[in-house]
C-alpha atoms as a PDB file:
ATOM      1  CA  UNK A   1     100.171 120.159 117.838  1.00  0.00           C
ATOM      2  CA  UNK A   2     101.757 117.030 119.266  1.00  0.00           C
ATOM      3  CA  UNK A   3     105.195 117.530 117.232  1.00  0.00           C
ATOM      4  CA  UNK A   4     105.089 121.691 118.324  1.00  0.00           C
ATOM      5  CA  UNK A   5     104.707 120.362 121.777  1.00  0.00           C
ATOM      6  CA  UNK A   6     107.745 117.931 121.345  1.00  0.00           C
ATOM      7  CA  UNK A   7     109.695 120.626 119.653  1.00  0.00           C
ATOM      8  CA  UNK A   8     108.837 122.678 122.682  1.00  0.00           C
ATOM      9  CA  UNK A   9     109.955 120.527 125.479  1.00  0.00           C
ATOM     10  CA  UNK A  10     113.242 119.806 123.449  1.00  0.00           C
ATOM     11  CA  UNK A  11     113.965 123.422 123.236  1.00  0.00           C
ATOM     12  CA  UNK A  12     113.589 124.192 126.140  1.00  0.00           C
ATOM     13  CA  UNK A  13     115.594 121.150 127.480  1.00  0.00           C
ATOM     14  CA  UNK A  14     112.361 119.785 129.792  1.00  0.00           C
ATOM     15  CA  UNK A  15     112.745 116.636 128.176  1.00  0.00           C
ATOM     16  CA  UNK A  16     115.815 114.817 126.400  1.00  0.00           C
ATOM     17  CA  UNK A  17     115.804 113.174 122.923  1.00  0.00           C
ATOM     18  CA  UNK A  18     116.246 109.791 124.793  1.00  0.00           C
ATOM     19  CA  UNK A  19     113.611 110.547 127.205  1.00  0.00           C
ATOM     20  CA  UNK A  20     110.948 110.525 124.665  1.00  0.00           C
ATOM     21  CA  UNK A  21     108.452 108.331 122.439  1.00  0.00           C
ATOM     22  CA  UNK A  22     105.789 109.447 120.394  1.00  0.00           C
ATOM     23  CA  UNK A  23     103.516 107.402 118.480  1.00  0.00           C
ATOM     24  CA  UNK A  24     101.711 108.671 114.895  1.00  0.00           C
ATOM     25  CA  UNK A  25      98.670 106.202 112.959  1.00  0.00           C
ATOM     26  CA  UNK A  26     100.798 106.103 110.389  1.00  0.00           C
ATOM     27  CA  UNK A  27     104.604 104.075 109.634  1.00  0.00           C
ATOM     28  CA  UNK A  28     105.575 106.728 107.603  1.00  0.00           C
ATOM     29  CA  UNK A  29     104.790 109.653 109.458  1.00  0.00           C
ATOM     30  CA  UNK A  30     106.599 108.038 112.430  1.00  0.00           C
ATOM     31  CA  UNK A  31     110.123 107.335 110.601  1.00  0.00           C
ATOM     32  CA  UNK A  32     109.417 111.076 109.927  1.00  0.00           C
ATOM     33  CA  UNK A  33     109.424 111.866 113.183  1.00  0.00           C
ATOM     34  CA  UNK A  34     111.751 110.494 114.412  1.00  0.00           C
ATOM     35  CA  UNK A  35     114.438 111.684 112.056  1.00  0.00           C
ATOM     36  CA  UNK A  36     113.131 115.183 112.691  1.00  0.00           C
ATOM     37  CA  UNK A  37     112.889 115.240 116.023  1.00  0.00           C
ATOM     38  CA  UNK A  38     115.843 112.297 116.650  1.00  0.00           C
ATOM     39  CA  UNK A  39     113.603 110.590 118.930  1.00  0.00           C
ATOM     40  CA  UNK A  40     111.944 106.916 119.350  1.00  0.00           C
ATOM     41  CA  UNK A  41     108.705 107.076 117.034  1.00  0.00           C
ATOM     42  CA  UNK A  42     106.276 103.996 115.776  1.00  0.00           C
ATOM     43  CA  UNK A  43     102.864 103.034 115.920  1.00  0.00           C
ATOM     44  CA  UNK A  44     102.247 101.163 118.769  1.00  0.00           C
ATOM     45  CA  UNK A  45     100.334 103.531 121.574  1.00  0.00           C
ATOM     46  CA  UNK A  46     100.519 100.841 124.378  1.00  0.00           C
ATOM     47  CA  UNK A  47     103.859 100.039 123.703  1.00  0.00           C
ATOM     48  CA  UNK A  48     104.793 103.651 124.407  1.00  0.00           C
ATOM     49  CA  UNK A  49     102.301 104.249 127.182  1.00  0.00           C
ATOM     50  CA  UNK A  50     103.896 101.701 129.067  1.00  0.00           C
ATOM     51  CA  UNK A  51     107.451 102.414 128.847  1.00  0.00           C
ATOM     52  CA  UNK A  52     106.327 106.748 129.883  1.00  0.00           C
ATOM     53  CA  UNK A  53     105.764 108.008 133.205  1.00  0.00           C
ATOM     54  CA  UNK A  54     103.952 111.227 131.270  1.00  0.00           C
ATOM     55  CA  UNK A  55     101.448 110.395 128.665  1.00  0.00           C
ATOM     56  CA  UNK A  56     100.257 113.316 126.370  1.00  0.00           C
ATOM     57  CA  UNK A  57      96.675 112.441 123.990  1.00  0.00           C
ATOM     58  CA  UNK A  58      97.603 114.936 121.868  1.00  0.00           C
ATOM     59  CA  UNK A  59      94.619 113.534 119.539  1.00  0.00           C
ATOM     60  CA  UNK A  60      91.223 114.667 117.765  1.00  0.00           C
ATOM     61  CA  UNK A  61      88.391 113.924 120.596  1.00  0.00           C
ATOM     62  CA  UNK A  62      86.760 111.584 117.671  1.00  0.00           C
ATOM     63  CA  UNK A  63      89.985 109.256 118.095  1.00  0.00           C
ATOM     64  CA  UNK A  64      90.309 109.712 121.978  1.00  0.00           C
ATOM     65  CA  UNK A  65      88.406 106.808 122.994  1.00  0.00           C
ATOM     66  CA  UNK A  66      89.899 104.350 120.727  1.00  0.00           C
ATOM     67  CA  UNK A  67      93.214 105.248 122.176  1.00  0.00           C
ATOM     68  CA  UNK A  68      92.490 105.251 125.509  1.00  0.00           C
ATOM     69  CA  UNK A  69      90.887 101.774 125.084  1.00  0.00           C
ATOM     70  CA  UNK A  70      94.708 100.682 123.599  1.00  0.00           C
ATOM     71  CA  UNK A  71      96.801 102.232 126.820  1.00  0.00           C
ATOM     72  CA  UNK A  72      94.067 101.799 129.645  1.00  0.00           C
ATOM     73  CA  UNK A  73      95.821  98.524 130.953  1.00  0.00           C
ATOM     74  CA  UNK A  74      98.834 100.266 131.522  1.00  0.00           C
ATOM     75  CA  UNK A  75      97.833 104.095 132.357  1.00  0.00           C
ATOM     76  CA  UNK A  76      97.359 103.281 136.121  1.00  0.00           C
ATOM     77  CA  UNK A  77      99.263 105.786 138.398  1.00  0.00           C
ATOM     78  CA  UNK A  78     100.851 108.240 135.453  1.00  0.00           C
ATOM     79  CA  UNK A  79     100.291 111.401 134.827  1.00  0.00           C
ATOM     80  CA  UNK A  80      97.779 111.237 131.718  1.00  0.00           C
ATOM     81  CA  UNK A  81      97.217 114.882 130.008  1.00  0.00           C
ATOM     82  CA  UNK A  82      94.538 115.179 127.299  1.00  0.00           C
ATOM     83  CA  UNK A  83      94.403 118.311 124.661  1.00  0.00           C
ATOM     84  CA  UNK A  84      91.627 116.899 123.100  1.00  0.00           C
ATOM     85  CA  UNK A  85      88.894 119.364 122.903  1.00  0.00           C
ATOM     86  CA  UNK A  86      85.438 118.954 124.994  1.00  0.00           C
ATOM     87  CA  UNK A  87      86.147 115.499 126.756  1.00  0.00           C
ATOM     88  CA  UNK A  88      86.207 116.054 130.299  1.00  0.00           C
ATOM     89  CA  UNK A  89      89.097 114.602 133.667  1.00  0.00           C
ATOM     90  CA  UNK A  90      85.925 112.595 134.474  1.00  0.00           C
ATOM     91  CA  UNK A  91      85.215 110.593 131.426  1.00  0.00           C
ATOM     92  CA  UNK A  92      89.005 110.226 130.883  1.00  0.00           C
ATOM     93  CA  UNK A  93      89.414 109.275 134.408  1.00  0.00           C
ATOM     94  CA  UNK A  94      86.243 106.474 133.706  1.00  0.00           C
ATOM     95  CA  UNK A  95      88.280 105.238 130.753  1.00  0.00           C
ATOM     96  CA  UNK A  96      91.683 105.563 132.238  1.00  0.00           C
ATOM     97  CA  UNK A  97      90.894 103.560 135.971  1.00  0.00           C
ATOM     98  CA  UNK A  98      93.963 104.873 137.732  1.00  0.00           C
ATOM     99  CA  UNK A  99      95.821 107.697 135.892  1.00  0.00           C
ATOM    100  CA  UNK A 100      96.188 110.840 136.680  1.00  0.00           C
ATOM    101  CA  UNK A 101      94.240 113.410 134.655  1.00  0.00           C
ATOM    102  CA  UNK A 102      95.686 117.056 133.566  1.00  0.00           C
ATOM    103  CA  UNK A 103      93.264 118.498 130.673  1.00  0.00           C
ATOM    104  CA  UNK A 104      95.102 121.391 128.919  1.00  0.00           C
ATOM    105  CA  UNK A 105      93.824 123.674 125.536  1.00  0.00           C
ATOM    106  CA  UNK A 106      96.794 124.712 124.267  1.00  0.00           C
ATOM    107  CA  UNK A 107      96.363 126.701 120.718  1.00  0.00           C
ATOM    108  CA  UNK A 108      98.214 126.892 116.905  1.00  0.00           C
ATOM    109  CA  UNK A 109     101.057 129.625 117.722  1.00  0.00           C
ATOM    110  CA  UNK A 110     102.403 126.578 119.903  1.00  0.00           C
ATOM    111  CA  UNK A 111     103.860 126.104 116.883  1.00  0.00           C
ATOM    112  CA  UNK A 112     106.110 129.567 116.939  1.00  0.00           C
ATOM    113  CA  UNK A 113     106.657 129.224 120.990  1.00  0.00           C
ATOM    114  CA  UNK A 114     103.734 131.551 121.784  1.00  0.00           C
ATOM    115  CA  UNK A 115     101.192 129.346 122.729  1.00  0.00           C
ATOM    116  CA  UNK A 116      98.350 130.065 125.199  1.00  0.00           C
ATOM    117  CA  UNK A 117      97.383 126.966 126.851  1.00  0.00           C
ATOM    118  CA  UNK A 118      94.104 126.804 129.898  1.00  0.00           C
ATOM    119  CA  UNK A 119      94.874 123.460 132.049  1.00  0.00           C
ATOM    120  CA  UNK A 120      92.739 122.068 135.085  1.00  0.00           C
ATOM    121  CA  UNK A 121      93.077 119.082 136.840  1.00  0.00           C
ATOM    122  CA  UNK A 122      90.944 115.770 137.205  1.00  0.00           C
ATOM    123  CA  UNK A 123      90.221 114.531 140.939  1.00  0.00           C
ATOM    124  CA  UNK A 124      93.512 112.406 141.026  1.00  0.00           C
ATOM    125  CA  UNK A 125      95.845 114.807 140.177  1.00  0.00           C
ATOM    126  CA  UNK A 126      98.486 116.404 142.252  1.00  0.00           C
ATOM    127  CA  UNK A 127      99.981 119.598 142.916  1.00  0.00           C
ATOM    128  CA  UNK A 128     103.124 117.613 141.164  1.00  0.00           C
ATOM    129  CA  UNK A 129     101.573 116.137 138.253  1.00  0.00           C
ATOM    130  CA  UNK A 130      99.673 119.882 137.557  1.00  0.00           C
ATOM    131  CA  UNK A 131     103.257 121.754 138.347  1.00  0.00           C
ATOM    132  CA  UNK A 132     104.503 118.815 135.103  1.00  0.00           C
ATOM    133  CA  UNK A 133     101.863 120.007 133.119  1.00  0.00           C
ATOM    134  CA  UNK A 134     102.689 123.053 133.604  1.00  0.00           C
ATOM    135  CA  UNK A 135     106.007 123.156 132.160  1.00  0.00           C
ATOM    136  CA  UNK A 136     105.205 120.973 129.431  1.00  0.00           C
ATOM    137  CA  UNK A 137     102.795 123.652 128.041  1.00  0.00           C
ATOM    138  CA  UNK A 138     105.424 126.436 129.391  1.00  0.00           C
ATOM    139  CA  UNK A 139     107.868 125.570 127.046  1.00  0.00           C
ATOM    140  CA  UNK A 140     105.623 126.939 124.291  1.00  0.00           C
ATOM    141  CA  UNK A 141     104.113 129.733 125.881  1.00  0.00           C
ATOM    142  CA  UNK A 142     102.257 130.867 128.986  1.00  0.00           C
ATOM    143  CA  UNK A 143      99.853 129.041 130.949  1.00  0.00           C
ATOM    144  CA  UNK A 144      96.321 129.956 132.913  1.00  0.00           C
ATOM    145  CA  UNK A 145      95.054 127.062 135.185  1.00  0.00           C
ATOM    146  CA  UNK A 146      90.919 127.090 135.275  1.00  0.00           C
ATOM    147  CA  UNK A 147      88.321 125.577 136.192  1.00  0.00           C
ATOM    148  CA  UNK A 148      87.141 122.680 134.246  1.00  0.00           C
ATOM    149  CA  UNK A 149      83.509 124.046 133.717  1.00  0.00           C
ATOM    150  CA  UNK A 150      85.513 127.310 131.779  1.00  0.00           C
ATOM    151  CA  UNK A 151      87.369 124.751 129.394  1.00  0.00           C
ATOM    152  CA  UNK A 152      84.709 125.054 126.679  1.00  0.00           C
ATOM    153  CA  UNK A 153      84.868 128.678 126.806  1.00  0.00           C
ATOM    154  CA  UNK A 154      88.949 128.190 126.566  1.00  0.00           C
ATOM    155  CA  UNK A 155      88.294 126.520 123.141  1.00  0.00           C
ATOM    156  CA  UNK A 156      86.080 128.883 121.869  1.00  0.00           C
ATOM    157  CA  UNK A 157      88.404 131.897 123.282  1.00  0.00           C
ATOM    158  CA  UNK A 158      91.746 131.288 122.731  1.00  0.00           C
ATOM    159  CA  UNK A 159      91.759 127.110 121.388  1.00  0.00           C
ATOM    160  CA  UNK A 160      89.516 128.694 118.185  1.00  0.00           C
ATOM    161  CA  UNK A 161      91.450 132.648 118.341  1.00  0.00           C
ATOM    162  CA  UNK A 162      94.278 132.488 116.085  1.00  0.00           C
ATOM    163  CA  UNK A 163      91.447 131.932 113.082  1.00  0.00           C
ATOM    164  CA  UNK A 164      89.781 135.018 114.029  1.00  0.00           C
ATOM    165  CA  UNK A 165      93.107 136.736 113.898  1.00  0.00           C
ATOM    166  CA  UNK A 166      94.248 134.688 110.903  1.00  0.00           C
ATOM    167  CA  UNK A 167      90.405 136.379 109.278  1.00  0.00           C
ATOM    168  CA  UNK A 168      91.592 140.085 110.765  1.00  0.00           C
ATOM    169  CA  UNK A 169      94.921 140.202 108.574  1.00  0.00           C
ATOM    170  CA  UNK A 170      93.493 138.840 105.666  1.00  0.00           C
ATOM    171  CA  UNK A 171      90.553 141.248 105.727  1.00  0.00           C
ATOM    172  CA  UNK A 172      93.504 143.882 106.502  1.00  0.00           C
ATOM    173  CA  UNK A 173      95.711 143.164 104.114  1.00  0.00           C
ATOM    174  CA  UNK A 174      92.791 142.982 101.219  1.00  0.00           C
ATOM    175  CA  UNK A 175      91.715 147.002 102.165  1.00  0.00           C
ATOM    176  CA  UNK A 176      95.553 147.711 101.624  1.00  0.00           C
ATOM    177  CA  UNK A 177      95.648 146.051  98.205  1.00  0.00           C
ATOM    178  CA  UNK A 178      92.255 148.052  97.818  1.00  0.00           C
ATOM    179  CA  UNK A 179      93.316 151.660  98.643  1.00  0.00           C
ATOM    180  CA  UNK A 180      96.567 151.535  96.550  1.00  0.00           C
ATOM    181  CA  UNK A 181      99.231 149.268  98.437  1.00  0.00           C
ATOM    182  CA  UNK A 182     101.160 146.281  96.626  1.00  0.00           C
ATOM    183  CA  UNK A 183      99.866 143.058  98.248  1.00  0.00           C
ATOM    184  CA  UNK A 184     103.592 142.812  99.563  1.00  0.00           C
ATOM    185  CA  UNK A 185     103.688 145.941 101.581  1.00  0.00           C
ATOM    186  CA  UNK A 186     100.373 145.792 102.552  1.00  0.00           C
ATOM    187  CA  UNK A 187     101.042 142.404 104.312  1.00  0.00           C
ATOM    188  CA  UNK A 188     104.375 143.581 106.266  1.00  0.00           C
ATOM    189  CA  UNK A 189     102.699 146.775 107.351  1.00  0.00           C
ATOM    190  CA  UNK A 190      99.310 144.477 108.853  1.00  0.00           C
ATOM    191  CA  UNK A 191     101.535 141.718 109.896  1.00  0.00           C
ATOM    192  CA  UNK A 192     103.532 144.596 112.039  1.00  0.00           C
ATOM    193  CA  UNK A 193     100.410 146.220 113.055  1.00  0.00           C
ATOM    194  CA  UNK A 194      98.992 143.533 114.706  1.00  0.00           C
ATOM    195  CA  UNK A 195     101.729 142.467 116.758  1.00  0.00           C
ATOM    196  CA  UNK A 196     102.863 145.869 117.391  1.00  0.00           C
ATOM    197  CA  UNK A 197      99.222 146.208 118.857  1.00  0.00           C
ATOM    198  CA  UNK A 198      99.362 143.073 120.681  1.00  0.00           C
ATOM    199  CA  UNK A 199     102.425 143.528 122.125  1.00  0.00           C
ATOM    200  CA  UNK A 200     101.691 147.373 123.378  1.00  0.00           C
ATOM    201  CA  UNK A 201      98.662 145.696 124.890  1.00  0.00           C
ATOM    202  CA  UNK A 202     100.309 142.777 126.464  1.00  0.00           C
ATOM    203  CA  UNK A 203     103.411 145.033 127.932  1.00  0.00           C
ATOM    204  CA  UNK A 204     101.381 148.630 129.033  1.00  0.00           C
ATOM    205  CA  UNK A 205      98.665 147.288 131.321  1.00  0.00           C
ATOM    206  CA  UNK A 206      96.177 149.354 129.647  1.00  0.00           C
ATOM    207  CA  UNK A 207      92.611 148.420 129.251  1.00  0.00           C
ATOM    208  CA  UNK A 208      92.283 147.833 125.224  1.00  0.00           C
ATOM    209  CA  UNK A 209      89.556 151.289 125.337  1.00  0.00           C
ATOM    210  CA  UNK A 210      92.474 153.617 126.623  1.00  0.00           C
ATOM    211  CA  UNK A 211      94.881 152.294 123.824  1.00  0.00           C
ATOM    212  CA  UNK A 212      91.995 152.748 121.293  1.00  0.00           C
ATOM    213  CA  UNK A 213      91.389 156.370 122.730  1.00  0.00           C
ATOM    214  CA  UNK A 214      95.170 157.064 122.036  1.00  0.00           C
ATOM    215  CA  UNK A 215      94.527 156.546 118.589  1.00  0.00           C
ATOM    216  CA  UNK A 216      90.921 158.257 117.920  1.00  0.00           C
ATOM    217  CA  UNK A 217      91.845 161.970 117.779  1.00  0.00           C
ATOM    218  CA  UNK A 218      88.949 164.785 117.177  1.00  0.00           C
ATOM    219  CA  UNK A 219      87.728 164.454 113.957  1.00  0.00           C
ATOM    220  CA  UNK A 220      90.988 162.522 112.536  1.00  0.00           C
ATOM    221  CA  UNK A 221      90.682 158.833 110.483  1.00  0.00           C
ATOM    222  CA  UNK A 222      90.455 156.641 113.481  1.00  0.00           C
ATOM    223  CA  UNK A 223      87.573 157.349 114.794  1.00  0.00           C
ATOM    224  CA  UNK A 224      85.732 157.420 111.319  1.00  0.00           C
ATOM    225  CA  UNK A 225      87.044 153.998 110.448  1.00  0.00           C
ATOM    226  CA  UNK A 226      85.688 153.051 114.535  1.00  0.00           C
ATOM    227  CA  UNK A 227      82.010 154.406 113.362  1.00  0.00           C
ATOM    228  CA  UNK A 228      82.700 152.231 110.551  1.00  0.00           C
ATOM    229  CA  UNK A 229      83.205 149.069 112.088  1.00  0.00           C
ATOM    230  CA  UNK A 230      80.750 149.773 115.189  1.00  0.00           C
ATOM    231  CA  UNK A 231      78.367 150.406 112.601  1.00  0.00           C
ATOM    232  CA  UNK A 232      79.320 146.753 110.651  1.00  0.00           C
ATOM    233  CA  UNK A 233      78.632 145.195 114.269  1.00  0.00           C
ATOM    234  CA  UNK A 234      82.913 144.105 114.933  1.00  0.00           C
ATOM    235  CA  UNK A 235      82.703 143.709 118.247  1.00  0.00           C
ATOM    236  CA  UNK A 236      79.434 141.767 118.221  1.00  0.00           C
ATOM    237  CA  UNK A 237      80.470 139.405 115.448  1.00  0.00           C
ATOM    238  CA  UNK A 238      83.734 138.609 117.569  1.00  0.00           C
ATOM    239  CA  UNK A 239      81.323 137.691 120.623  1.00  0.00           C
ATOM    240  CA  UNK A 240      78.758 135.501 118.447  1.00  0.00           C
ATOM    241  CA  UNK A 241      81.758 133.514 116.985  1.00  0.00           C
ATOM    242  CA  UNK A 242      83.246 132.797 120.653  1.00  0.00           C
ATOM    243  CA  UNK A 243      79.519 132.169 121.668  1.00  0.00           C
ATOM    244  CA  UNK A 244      79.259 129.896 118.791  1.00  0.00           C
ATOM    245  CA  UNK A 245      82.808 128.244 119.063  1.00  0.00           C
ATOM    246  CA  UNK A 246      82.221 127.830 122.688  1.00  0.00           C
ATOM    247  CA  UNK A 247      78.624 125.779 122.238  1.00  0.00           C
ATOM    248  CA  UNK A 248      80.368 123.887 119.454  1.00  0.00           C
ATOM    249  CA  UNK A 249      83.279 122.471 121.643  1.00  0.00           C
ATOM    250  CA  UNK A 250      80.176 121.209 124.382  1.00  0.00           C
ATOM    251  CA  UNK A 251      78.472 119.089 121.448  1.00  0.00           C
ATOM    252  CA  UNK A 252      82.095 117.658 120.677  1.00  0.00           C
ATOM    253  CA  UNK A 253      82.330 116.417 123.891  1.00  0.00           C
ATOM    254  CA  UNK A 254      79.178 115.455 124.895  1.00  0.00           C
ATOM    255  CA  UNK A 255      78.962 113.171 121.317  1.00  0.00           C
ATOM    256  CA  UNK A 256      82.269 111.415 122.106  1.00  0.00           C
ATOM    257  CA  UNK A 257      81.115 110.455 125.391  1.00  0.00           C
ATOM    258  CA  UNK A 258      77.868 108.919 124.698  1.00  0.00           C
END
């Protein structure tokens, strides 16, 4: 996520090569980095934090704490925004005395510059330091600004969607093979299908019911494959897996803050 996000703000030209420093756990992955990316990469997280007027945790919320403990002494006054799932502004703002606190969710098609990130902001930060956030996450997608009680329900939503997607072409793609297709057709033709669906949705407006209607004539093969899955409980199993994603993100949290 962190190198997408880099990749992002180069693109887009928010940021310069020189402008930048990112820090990996490991020697090797840095060098990697850094010839990738041509930027300044290496281990050291205070090192970094105190040389940046924007710093980005883009870490697991297992290893949050132990880096904030690393940069605290030198976080006061920047803009400090935290992708790590479940760990509120409030206890980053506790271990962070000072800093400014953006929380973001970005998810995985970051990676292919359509990302869809949620981001609220901690008591300390400004209209500026949300409006930096904003472009940071911009530059690999679009951005929705919430309220910080909604962030759990981000994860489970969109942070945990692209596996339920990821589940939907698979599933797809097997009932091609099934009914005849080669596994290489049958992939192009889901692959288009669900973007050609996703995009039709994102560009017409139309509530997802009156797109489905345009598809379901009398009697024809759409609405006996909709019996099918309404009768295999689709739409329910798509709710109990945000449900579930959604309560599983509030445990992360609250067991990192203990």
């Amino acid at each position: 996520m962190g190198r997408a996000l880099l990749r992002g703000m180069l693109k887009a030209k928010w940021a310069r090569p020189e402008d930048i420093i990112a820090t990996t756990r490991q020697t090797e992955k840095a060098t990697d980095l850094a010839k990738d990316l041509r930027i300044e990469a290496h281990t050291d997280n205070k090192k970094a934090a105190a040389n940046a007027d924007v710093i980005v945790l883009s870490v697991k919320p297992q290893l949050l704490p132990k880096v904030m403990d690393e940069i605290a002494s030198v976080a006061r006054s920047k803009l400090v925004i935290s992708i790590a799932a479940g760990i509120t502004t409030a206890a980053i703002e506790a271990a962070l005395p000072g800093a400014h606190v953006v929380r973001a969710m970005p998810n995985l098609p970051v990676h292919v510059d359509a990302g869809a990130t949620a981001i609220c902001k901690g008591t300390s930060a400004t209209a500026e330091d949300v409006a930096t956030a904003r472009a940071i996450f911009e530059s690999v997608g679009i951005v929705v600004d919430v309220d910080e009680y909604l962030m759990d329900a981000v994860t489970g939503l969109s942070g945990t969607g692209p596996m339920y997607i990821f589940q939907v072409i698979e599933g797809l793609a097997d009932a091609g093979v099934k009914v005849g297709l080669s596994r290489e057709v049958s992939m192009a033709l889901t692959l288009q299908t669900v973007l050609g669906a996703a995009k039709m949705a994102q560009t017409s407006k139309e509530h997802p019911a009156a797109l489905k209607d345009r598809v379901t004539s009398p009697g024809g093969t759409a609405i006996t494959a909709l019996h099918t899955m309404e009768r295999g409980g689709l739409r329910a199993i798509l709710i109990d897996a945000v449900e579930a994603a959604t309560k599983r993100s509030e445990e992360l949290g609250k067991k990192v803050q203990k």
